[in-house]
Protein backbone atom coordinates (compact mmCIF):
# COMPACT_ATOMS: atom_id res chain seq x y z
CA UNK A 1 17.19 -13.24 87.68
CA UNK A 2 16.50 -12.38 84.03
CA UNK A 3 19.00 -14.10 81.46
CA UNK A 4 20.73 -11.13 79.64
CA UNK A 5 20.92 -12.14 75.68
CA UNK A 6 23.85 -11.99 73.81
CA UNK A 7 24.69 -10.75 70.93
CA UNK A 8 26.22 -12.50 68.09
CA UNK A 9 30.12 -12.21 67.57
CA UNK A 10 30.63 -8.94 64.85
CA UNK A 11 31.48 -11.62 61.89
CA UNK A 12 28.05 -13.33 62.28
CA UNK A 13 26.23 -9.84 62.62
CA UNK A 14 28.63 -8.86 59.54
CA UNK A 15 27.52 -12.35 57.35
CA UNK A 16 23.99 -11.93 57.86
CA UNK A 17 23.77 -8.71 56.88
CA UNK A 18 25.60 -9.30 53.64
CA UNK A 19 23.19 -12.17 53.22
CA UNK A 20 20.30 -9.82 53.42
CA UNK A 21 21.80 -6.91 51.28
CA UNK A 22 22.68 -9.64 48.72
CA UNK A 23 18.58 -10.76 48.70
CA UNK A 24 17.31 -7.13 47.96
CA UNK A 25 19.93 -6.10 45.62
CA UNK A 26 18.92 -9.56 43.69
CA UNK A 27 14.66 -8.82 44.13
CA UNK A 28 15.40 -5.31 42.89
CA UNK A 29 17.12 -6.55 40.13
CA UNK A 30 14.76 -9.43 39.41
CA UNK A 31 12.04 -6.58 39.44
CA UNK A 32 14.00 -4.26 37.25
CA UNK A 33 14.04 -6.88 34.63
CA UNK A 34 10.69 -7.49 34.69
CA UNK A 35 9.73 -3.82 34.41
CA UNK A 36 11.81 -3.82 31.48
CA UNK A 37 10.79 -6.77 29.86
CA UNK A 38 7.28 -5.31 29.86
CA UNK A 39 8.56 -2.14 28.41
CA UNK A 40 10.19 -3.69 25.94
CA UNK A 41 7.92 -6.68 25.22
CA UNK A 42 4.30 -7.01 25.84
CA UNK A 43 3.32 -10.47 28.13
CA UNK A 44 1.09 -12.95 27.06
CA UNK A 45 -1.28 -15.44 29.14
CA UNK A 46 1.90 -17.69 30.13
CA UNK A 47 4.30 -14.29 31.05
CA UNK A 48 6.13 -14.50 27.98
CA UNK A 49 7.00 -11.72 26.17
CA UNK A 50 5.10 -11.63 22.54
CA UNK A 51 7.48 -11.68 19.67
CA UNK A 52 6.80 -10.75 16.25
CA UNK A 53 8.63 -11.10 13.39
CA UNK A 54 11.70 -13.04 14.98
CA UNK A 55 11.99 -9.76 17.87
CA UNK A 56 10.35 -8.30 20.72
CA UNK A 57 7.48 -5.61 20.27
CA UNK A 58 8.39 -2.28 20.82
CA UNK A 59 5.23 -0.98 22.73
CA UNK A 60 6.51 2.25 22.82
CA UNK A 61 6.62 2.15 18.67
CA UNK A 62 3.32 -0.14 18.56
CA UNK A 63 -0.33 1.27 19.25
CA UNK A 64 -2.69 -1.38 19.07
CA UNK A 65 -6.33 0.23 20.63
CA UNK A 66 -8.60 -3.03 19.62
CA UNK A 67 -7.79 -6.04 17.20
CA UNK A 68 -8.88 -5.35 13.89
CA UNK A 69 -12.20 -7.35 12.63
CA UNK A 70 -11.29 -10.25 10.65
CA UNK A 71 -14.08 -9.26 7.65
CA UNK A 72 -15.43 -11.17 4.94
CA UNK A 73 -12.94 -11.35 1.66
CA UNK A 74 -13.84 -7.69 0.12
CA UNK A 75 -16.61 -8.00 -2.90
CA UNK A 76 -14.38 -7.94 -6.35
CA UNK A 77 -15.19 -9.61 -9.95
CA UNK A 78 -15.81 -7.69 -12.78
CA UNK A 79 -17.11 -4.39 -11.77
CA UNK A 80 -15.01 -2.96 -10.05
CA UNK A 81 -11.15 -1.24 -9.74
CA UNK A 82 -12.15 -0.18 -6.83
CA UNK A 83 -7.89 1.48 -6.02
CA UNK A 84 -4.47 1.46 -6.59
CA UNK A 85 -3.62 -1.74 -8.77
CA UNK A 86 -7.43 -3.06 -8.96
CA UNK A 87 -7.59 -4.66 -5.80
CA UNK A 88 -5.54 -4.80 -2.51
CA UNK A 89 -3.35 -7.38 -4.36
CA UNK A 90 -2.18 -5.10 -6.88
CA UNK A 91 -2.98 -7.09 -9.45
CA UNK A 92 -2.98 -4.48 -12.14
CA UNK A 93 -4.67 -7.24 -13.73
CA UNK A 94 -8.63 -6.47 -15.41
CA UNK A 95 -11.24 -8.48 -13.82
CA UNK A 96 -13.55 -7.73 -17.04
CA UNK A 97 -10.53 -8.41 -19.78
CA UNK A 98 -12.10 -10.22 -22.64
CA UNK A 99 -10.28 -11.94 -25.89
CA UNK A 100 -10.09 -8.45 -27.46
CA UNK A 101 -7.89 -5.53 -27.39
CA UNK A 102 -9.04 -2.16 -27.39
CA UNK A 103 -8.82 -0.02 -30.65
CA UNK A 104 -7.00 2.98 -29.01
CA UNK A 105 -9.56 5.46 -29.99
CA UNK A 106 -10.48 8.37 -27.23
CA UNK A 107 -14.19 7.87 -25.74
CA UNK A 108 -14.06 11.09 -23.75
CA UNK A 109 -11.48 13.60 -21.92
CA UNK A 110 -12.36 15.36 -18.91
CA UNK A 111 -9.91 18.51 -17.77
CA UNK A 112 -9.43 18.40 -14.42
CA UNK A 113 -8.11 21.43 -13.69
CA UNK A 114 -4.21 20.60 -13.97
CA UNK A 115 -1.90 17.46 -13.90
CA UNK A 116 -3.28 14.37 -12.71
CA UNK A 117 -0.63 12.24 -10.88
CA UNK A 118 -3.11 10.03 -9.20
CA UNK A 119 -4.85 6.97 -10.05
CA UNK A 120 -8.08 6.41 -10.82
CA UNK A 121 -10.88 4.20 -9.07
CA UNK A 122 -13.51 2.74 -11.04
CA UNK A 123 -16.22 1.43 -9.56
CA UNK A 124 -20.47 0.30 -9.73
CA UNK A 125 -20.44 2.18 -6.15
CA UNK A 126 -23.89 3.84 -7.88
CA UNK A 127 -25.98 0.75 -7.31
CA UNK A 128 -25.05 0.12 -3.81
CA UNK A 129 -24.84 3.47 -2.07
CA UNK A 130 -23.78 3.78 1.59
CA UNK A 131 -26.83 5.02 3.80
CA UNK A 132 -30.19 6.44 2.89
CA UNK A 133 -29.10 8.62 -0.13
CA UNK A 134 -30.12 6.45 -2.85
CA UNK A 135 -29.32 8.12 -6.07
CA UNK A 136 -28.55 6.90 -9.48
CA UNK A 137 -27.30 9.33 -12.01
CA UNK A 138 -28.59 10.64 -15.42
CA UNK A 139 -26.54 8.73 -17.34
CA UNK A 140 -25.60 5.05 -15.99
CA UNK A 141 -24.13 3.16 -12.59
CA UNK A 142 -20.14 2.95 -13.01
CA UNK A 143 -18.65 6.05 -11.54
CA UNK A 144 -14.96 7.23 -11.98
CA UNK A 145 -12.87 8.65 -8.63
CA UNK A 146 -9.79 10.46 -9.38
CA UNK A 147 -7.74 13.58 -7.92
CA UNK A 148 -6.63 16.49 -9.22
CA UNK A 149 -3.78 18.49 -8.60
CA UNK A 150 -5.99 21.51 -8.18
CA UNK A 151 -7.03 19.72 -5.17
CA UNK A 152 -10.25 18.54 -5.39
CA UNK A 153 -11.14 14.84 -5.88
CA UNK A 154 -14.20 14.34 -8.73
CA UNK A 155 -16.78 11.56 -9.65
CA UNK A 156 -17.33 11.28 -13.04
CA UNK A 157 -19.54 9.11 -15.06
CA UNK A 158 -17.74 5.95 -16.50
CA UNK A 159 -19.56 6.58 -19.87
CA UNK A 160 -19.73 10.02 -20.92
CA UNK A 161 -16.82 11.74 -18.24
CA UNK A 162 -19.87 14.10 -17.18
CA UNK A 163 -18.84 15.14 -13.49
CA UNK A 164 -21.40 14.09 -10.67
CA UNK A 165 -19.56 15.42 -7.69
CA UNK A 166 -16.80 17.11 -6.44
CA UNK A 167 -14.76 17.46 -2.78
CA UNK A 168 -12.23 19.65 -1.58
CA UNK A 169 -8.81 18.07 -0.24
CA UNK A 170 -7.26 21.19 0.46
CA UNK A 171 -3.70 22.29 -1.33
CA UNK A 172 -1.26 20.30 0.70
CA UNK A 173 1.10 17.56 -0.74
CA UNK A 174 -0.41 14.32 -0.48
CA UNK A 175 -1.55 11.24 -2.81
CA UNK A 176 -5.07 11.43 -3.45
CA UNK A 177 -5.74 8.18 -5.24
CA UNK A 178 -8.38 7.14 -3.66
CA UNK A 179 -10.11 3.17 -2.76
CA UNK A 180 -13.37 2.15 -3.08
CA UNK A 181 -15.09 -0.06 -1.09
CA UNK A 182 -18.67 -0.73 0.98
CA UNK A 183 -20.20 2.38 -0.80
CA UNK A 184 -17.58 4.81 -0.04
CA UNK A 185 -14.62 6.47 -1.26
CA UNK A 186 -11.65 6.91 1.12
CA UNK A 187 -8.73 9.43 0.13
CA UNK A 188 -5.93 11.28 1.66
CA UNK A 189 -6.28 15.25 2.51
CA UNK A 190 -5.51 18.15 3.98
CA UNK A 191 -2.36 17.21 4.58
CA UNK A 192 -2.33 14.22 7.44
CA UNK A 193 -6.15 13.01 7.19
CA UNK A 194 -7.88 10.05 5.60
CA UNK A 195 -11.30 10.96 4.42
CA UNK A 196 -14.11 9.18 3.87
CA UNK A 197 -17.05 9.79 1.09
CA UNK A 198 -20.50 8.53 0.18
CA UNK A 199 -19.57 7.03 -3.01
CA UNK A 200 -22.93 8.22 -5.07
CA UNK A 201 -23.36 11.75 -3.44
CA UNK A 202 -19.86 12.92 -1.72
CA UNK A 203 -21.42 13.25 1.21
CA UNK A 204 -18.69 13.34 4.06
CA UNK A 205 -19.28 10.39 6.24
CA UNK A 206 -15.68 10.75 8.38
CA UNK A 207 -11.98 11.69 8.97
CA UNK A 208 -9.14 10.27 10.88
CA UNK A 209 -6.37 12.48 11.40
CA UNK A 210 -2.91 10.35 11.31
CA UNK A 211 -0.45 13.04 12.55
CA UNK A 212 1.88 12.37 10.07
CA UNK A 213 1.92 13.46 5.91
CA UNK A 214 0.83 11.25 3.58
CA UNK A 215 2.27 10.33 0.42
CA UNK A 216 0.94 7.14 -0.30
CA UNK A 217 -2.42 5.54 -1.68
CA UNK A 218 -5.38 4.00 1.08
CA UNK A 219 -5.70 0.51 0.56
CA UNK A 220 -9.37 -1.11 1.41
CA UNK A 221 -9.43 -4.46 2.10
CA UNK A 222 -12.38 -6.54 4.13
CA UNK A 223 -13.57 -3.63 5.57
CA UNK A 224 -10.52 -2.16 6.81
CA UNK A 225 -8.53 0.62 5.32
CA UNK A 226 -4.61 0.81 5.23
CA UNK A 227 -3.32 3.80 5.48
CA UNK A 228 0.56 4.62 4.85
CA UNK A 229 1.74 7.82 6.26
CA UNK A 230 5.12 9.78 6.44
CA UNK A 231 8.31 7.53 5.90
CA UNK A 232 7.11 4.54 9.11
CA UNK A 233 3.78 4.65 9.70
CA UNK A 234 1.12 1.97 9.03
CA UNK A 235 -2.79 2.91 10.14
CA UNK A 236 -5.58 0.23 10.44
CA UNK A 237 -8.84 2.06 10.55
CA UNK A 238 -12.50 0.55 10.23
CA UNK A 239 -14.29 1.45 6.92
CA UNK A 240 -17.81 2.08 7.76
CA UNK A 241 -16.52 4.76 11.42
CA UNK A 242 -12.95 5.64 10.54
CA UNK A 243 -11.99 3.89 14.14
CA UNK A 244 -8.59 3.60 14.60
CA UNK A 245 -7.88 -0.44 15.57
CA UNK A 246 -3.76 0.08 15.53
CA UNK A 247 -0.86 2.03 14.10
CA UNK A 248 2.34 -0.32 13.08
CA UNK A 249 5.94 1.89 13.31
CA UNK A 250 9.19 -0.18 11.89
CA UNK A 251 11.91 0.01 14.81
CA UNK A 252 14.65 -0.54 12.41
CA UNK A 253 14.33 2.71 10.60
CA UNK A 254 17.47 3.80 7.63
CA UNK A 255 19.50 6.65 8.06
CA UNK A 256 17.97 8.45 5.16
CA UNK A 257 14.49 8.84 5.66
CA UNK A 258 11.80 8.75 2.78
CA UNK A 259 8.56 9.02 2.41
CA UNK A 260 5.96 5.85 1.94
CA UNK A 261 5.55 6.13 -1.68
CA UNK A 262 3.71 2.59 -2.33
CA UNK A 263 0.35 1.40 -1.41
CA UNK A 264 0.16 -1.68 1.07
CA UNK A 265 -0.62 -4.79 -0.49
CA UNK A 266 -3.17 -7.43 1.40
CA UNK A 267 -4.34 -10.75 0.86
CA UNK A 268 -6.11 -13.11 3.52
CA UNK A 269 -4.99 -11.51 7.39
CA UNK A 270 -1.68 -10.12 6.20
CA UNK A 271 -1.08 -6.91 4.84
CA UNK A 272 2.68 -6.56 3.02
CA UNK A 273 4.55 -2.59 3.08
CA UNK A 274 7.40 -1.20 2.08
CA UNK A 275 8.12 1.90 4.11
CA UNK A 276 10.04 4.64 3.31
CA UNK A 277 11.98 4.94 5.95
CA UNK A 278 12.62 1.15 7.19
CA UNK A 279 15.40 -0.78 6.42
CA UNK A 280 12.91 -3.96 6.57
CA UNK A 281 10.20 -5.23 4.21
CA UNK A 282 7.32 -6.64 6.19
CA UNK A 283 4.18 -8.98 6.49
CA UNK A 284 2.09 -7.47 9.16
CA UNK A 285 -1.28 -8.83 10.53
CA UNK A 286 -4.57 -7.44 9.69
CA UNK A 287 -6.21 -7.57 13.01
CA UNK A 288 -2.86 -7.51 15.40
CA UNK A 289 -0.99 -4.79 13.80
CA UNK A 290 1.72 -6.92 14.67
CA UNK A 291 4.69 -7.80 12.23
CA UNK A 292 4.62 -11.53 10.68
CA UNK A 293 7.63 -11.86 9.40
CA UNK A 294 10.83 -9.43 8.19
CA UNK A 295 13.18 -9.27 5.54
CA UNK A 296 16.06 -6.64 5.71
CA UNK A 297 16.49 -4.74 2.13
CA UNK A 298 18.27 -1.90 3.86
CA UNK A 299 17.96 0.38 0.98
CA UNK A 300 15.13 2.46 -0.17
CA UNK A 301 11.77 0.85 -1.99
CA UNK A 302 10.27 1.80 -4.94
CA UNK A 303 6.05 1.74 -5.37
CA UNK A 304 4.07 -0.87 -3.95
CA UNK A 305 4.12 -4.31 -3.72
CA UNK A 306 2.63 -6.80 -5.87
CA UNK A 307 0.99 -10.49 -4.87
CA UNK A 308 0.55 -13.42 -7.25
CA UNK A 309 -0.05 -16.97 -6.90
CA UNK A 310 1.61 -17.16 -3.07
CA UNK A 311 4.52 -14.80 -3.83
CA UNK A 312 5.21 -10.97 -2.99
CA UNK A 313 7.11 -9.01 -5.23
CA UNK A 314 8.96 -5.78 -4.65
CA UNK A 315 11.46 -3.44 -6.30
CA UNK A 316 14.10 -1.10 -5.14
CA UNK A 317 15.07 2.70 -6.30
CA UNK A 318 18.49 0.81 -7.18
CA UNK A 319 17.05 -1.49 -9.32
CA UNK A 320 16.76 -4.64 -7.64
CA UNK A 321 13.61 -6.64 -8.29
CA UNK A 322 13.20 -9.45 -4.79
CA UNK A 323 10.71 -12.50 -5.07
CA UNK A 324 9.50 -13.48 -1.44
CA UNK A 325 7.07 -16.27 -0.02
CA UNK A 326 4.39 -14.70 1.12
CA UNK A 327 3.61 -17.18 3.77
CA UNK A 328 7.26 -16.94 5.69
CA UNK A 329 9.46 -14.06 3.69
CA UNK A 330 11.85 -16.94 2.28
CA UNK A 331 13.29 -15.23 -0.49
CA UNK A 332 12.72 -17.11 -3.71
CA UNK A 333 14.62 -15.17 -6.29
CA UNK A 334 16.43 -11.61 -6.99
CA UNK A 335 17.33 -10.29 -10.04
CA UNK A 336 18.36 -6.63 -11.28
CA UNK A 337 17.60 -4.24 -14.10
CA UNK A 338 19.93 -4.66 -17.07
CA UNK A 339 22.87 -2.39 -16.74
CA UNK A 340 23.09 -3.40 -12.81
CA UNK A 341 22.56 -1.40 -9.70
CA UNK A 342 22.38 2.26 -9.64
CA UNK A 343 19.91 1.38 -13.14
CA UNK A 344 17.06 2.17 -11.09
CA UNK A 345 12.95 2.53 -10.80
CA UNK A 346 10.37 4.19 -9.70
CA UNK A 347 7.64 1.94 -10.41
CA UNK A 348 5.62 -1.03 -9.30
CA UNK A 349 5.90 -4.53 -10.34
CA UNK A 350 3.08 -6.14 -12.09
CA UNK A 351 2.45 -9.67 -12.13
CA UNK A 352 0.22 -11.26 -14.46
CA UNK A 353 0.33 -15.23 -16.03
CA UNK A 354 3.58 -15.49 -14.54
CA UNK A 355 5.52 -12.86 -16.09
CA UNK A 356 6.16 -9.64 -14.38
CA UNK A 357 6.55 -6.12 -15.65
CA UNK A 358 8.41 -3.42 -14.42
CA UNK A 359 9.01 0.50 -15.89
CA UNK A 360 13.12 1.22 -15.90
CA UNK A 361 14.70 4.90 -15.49
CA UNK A 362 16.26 4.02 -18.81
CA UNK A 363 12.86 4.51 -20.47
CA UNK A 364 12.19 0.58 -21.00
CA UNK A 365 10.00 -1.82 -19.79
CA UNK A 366 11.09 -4.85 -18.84
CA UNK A 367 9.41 -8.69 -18.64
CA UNK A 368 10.75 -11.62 -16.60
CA UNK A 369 9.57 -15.13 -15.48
CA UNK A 370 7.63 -14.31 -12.32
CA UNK A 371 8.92 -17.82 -11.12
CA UNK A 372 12.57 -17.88 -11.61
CA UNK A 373 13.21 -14.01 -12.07
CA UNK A 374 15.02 -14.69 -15.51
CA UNK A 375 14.45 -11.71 -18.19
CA UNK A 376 12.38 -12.57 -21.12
CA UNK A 377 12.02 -9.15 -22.96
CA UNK A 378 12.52 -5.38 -23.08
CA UNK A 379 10.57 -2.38 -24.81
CA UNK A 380 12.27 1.06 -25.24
CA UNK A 381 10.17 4.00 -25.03
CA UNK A 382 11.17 7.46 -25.65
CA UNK A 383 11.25 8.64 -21.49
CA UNK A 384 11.19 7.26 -18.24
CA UNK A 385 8.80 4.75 -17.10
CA UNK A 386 6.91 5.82 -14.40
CA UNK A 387 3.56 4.44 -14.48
CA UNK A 388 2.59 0.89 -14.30
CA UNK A 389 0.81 -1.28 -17.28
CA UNK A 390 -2.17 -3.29 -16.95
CA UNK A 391 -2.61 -6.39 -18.56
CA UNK A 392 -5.79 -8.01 -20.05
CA UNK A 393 -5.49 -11.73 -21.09
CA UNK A 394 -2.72 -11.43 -23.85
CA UNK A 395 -2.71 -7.55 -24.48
CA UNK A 396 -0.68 -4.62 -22.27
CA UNK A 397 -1.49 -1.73 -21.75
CA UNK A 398 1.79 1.16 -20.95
CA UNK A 399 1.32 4.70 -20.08
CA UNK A 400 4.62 6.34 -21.10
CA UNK A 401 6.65 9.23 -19.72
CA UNK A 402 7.10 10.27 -23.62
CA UNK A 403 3.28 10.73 -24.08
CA UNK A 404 2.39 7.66 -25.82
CA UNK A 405 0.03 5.00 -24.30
CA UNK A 406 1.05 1.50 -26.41
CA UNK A 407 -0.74 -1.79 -26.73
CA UNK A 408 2.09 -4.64 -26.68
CA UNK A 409 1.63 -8.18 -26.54
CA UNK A 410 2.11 -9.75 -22.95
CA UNK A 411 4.09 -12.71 -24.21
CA UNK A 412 6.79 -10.87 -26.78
CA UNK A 413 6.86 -6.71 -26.07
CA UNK A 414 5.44 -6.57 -29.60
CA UNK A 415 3.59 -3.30 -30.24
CA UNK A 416 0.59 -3.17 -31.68
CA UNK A 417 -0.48 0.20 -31.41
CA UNK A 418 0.51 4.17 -29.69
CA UNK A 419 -1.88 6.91 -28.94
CA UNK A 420 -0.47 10.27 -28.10
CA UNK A 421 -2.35 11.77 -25.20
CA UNK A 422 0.93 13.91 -23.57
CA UNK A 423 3.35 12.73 -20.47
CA UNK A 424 1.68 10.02 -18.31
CA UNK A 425 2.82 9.34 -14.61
CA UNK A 426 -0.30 8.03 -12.86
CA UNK A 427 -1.45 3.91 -12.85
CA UNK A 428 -4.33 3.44 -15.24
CA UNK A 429 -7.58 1.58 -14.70
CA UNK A 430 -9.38 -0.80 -16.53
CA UNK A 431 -12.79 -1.60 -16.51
CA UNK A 432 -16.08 -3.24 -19.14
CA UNK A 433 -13.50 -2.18 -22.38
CA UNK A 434 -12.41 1.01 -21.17
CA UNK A 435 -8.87 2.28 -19.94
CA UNK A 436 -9.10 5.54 -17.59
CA UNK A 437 -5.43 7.19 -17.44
CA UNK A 438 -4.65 10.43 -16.58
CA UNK A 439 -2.40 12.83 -18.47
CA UNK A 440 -0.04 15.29 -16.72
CA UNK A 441 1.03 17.21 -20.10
CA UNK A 442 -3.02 17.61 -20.89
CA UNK A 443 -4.30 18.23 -17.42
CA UNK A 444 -6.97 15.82 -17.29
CA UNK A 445 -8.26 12.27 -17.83
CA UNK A 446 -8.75 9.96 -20.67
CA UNK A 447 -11.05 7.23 -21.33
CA UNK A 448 -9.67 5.12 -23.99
CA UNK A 449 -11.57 2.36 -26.04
């Protein structure tokens, strides 16, 4: 006789499946977590999620296609301002400055076709071409790169301002001061693209198309090149194929969007931007893409940073002038433009034998102790300030908004001398006793001795 089986009272059948609904709603949730952990946050080798600047990657904001190469240091010394600032430091400081000032006489002008707001590249590019065009011009190896508003960017020669070779960058808005570096010239175009040039002939060698405007310099740094673009965009792209290793967008974006005016600064892995449109200042890593450390400024930046001597400088439109470590973003000082916030800039710091320099709305330039942030002198000039000086052992050099370009003494403001050469806007370069600067009242550029 077969044993009929029982089944369990209704509270036991009524327990155990509570148990088991209990089990699957907890798995499902467990998964759901995970899923959106690795949404949210990348996993490394041990399942944790990779953090980056004191938060979780974003890998919906984050494209990272390869890690960048980590390059040797990029070639510098004294022949070359090869971008923005000299070098991807922003130095603004000449690597050929010797004990004596120039005279402020004019070697040569070349018209360009209509005001240049870009900055000049100078550069011995000549002697080490890229690929099997190996040219050397008529009249010597230093070549000038600069862009015109007429759209085109020129090489000049460094002696005599004879051109050597023009390109087009079509008629769109963007910055076209271009970077030197491994025998080629990279510049923005057309609107969204990065370009790259043979740096004797012009020959096109390629373009990377970033999707978004740009409005700020390339920087070219051990043989990568940084590209800025719209108001939250950082590129990484390799030099010699225009490869695209990884594109950096800030998640903490302001509420009033602005375009990237200022170049990014690099020294060693890290590259240091100021965004337009992020409410964060930030170290990023060169072959990562990912963010090294963050400091929250919440307003919007003005130019590019500057590095000196382990420290990162930066201004504000407001007028606020902000000392960081460049190692971990401690902030080491912050000071503010005589006459307080609202007082404000659109210029650069420079940093040179530990003062730094910075070009006021007010139409004066102002010095302060690069160490403690504490203001040592001012200059007046007749109009804004909205280029950047250089500085050459004890002498500086200041392109004015009123037309005048002035020699002053590093150490006390004192002028030496002014040459007229009409409203100035663009950073100058300086190179084997010349100063390049462009002129937006004369339409052109200047080589000054």
């Amino acid at each position: 006789m077969d044993r009929v089986r029982r089944r369990p009272p209704l509270p036991r059948r009524l327990c155990a499946g509570l148990v088991a609904t209990v089990l699957i709603l907890v798995a499902a949730g467990a998964a759901m977590l995970v899923l959106t952990q690795r949404d949210v946050a990348p996993l490394g080798p041990d399942n944790s999620p990779i953090f980056a600047g004191g938060e979780s990657v974003d890998t919906r904001l984050q494209q990272v296609y390869a890690q960048a190469p980590f390059g040797a240091p990029s070639a510098s010394g004294a022949d070359q301002w090869s971008q923005f600032g000299g070098d991807a430091a922003h130095s603004f400081a000449s690597p050929s400055a010797g004990g004596h000032a120039l005279h402020g006489r004019v070697a040569w002008f070349a018209p360009l076709g209509g005001p240049v707001l870009s900055a000049p590249a100078v550069d011995h590019e000549a002697r080490r071409p890229h690929g099997p065009h190996k040219t050397r011009g008529p009249d010597g190896d230093t070549m000038v790169y600069v862009g015109g508003s007429d759209g085109f960017l020129r090489a000049l020669d460094a002696r005599t301002g004879r051109p050597r070779w023009r390109v087009g960058l079509g008629d769109s808005l963007t910055d076209s001061s271009p970077a030197v570096g491994g025998g080629r010239v990279y510049v923005g175009g057309f609107g969204t693209l990065t370009l790259a040039f043979d740096a004797t002939t012009g020959r096109p060698l390629w373009q990377a198309d970033n999707g978004h405007p740009l409005t700020a310099p390339p920087t070219y740094v051990r043989g990568l090149v940084l590209v800025p673009s719209d108001g939250n965009f950082l590129s990484c792209y390799d030099a010699a194929t225009g490869r695209l290793y990884w594109r950096f967008q800030s998640e903490d974006a302001l509420p009033d969007v602005w375009p990237t005016t200022g170049a990014a600064a690099a020294t060693g892995r890290t590259a240091y931007v100021a965004l337009g449109a992020s409410a964060e200042f930030m170290a990023i890593d060169l072959v990562t893409g990912l963010k090294r450390w963050e400091y929250a400024v919440r307003e919007r930046f003005s130019g590019a940073p500057s590095l000196a001597a382990g420290a990162v400088y930066l201004a504000t439109a407001s007028g606020r002038i902000l000392c960081f470590d460049a190692a971990d973003g401690a902030l080491r000082w912050e000071a503010v433009l005589p006459g307080g916030i609202g007082k404000g800039t659109r210029a650069s710091p420079v940093v040179s034998r530990g003062r730094l320099f910075l070009g006021s709305d007010d139409g004066r330039l102002y010095a302060f102790s690069a160490r403690t942030g504490r203001r040592l002198w001012t200059f007046r000039t007749g109009a804004p300030v909205l280029s950047v000086p250089i500085v050459a052992a004890s002498a500086l050099y200041l392109p004015g908004g009123d037309g005048l370009l002035y020699l002053l003494d590093a150490a006390t403001g004192r002028q030496r001398w002014a040459l007229r050469l009409g409203e100035m806007r663009a950073a100058p370069a300086l190179l084997d006793g010349t100063l390049y600067v462009g002129s937006r009242a004369a339409g052109g550029l200047y080589a000054v001795t």
